[in-house]
C-alpha atoms as a PDB file:
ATOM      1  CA  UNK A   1       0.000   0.000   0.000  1.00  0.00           C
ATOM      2  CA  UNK A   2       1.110   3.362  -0.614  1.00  0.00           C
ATOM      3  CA  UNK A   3       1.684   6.166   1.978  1.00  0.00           C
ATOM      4  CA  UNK A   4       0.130   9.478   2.433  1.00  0.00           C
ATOM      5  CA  UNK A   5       4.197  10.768   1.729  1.00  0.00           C
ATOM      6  CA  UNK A   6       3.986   8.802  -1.208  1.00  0.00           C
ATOM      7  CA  UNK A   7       1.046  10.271  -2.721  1.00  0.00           C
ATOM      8  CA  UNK A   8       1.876  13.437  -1.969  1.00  0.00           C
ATOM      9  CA  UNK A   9       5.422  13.564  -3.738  1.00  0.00           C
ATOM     10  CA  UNK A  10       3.543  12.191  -6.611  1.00  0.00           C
ATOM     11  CA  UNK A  11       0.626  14.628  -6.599  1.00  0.00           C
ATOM     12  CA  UNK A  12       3.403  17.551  -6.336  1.00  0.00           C
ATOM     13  CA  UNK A  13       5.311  16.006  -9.383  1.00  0.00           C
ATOM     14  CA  UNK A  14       2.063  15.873 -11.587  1.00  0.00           C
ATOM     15  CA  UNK A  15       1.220  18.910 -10.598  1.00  0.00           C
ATOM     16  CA  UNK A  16       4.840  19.992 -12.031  1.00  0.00           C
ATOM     17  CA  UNK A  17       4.290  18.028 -15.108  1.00  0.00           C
ATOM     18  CA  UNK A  18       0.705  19.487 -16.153  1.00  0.00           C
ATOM     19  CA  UNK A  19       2.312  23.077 -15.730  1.00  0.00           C
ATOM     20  CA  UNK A  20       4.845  22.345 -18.174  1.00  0.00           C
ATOM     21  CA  UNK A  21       2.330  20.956 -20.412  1.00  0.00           C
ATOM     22  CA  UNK A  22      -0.168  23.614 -20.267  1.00  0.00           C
ATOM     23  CA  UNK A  23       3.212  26.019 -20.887  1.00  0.00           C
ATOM     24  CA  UNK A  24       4.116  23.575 -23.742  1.00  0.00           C
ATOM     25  CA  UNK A  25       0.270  23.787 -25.379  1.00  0.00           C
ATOM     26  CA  UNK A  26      -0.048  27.272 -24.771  1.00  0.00           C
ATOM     27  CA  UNK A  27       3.192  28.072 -26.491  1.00  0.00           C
ATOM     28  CA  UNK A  28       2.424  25.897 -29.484  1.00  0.00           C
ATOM     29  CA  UNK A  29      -1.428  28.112 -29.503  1.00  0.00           C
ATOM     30  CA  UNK A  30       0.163  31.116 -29.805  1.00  0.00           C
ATOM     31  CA  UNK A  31       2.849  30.041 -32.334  1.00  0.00           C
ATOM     32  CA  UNK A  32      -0.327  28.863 -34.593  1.00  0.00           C
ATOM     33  CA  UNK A  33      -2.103  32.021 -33.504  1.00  0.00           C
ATOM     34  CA  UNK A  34       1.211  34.243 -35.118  1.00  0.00           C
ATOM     35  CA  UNK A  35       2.026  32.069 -37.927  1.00  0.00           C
ATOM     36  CA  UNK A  36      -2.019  32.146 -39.208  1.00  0.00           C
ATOM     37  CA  UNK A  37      -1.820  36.423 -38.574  1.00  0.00           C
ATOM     38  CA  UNK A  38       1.200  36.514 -40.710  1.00  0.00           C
ATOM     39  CA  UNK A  39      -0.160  34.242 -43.429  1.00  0.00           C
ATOM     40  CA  UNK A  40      -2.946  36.903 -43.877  1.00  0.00           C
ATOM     41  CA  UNK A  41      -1.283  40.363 -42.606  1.00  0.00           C
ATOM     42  CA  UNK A  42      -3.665  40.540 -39.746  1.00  0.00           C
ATOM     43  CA  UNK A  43      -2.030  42.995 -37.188  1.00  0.00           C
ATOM     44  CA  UNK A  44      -2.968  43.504 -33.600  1.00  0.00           C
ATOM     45  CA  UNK A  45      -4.592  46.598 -33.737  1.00  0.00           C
ATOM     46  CA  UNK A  46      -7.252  44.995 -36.167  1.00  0.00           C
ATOM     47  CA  UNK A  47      -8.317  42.527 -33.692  1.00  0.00           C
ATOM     48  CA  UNK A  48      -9.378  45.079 -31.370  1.00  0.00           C
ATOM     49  CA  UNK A  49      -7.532  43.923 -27.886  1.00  0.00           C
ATOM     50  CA  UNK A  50      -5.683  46.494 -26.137  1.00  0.00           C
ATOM     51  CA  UNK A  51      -2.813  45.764 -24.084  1.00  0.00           C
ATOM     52  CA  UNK A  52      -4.064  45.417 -20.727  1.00  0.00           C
ATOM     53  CA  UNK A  53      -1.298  48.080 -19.410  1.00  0.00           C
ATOM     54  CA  UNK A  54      -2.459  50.725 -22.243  1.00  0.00           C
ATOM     55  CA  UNK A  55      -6.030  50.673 -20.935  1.00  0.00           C
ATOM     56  CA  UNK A  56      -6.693  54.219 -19.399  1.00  0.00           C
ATOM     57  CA  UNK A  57      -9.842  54.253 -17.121  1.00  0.00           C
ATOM     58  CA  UNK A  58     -11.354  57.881 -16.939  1.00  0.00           C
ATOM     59  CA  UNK A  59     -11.860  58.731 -13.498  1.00  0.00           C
ATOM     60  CA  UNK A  60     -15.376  59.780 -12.422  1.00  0.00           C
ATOM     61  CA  UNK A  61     -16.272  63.021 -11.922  1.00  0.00           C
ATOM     62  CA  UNK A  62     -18.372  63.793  -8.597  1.00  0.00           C
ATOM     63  CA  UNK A  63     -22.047  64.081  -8.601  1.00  0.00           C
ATOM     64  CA  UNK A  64     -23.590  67.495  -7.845  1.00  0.00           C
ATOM     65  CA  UNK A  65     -26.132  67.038  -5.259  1.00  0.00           C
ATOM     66  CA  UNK A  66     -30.022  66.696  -6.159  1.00  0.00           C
ATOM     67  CA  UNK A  67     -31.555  66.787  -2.727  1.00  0.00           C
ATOM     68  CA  UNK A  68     -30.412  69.579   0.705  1.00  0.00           C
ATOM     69  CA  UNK A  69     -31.979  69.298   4.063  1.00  0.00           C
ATOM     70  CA  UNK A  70     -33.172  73.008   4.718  1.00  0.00           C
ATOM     71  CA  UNK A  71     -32.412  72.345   8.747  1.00  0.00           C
ATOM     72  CA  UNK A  72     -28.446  70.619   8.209  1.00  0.00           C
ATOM     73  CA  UNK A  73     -27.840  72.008   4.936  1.00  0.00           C
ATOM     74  CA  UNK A  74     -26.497  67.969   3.789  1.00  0.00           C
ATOM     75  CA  UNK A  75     -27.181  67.230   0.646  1.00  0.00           C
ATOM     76  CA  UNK A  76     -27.469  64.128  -1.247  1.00  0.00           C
ATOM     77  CA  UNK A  77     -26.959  63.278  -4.872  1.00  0.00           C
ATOM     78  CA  UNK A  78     -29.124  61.081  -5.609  1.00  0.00           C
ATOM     79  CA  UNK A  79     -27.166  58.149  -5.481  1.00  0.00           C
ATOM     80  CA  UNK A  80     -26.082  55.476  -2.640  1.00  0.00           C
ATOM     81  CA  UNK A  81     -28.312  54.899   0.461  1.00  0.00           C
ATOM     82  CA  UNK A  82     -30.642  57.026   1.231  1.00  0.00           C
ATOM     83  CA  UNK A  83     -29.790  59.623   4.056  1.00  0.00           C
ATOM     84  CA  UNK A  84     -31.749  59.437   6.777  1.00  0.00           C
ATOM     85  CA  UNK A  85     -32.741  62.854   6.882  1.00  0.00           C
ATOM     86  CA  UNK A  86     -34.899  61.979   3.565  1.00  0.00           C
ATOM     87  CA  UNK A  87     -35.754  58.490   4.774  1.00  0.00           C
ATOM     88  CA  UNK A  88     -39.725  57.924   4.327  1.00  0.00           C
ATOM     89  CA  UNK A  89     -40.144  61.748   3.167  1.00  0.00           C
ATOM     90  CA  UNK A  90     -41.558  62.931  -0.200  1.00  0.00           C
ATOM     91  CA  UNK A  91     -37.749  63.875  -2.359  1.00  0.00           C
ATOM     92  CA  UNK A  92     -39.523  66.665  -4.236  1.00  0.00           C
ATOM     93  CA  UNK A  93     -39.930  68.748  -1.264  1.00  0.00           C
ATOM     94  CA  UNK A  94     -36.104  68.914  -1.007  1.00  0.00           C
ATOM     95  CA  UNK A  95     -34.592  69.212  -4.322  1.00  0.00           C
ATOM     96  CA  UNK A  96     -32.147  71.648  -5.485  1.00  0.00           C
ATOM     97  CA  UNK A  97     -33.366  72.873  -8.965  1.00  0.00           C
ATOM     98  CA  UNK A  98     -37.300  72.608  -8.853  1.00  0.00           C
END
């Protein structure tokens, strides 16, 4: 019978050997993947992927508020929870721009 130390030395060395074949298939994908872009002068830029380190996210600008408490002067945008100086109160009563 074989030990749990057994196993485990051969789980780890499988586990060794599938990495190098997943390395091995995916480096024999993308060879296919350049030789069938040269064979018909397909460039990156026309299949439409960005580098993942070119990809500039615009940041967001902020909100302007919607609703203002007459007592605190808070105001709320809109968006997020609910404050709970509006909570269960009509929201028309306390916009900004009627």
């Amino acid at each position: 019978m074989t030990s749990y130390t057994e196993l485990q030395a051969e789980i780890k060395k499988l586990q060794q050997k599938a990495e190098q074949v997943r390395r091995d298939e995916i480096a024999g994908a993308i060879a296919k993947i350049i030789a069938t872009m040269n064979e018909y002068g397909i460039t990156v830029d026309q299949l439409g992927a960005a580098p993942r380190s070119k990809i500039v996210r615009k940041s967001r600008s902020p909100v302007a508020p919607k609703y203002r408490d007459p007592e605190s002067g808070k105001t709320w945008s809109g968006r997020g929870k609910e404050p709970r100086w509006l909570g269960g109160k009509d929201r028309n009563q306390f916009l900004i721009n009627k």
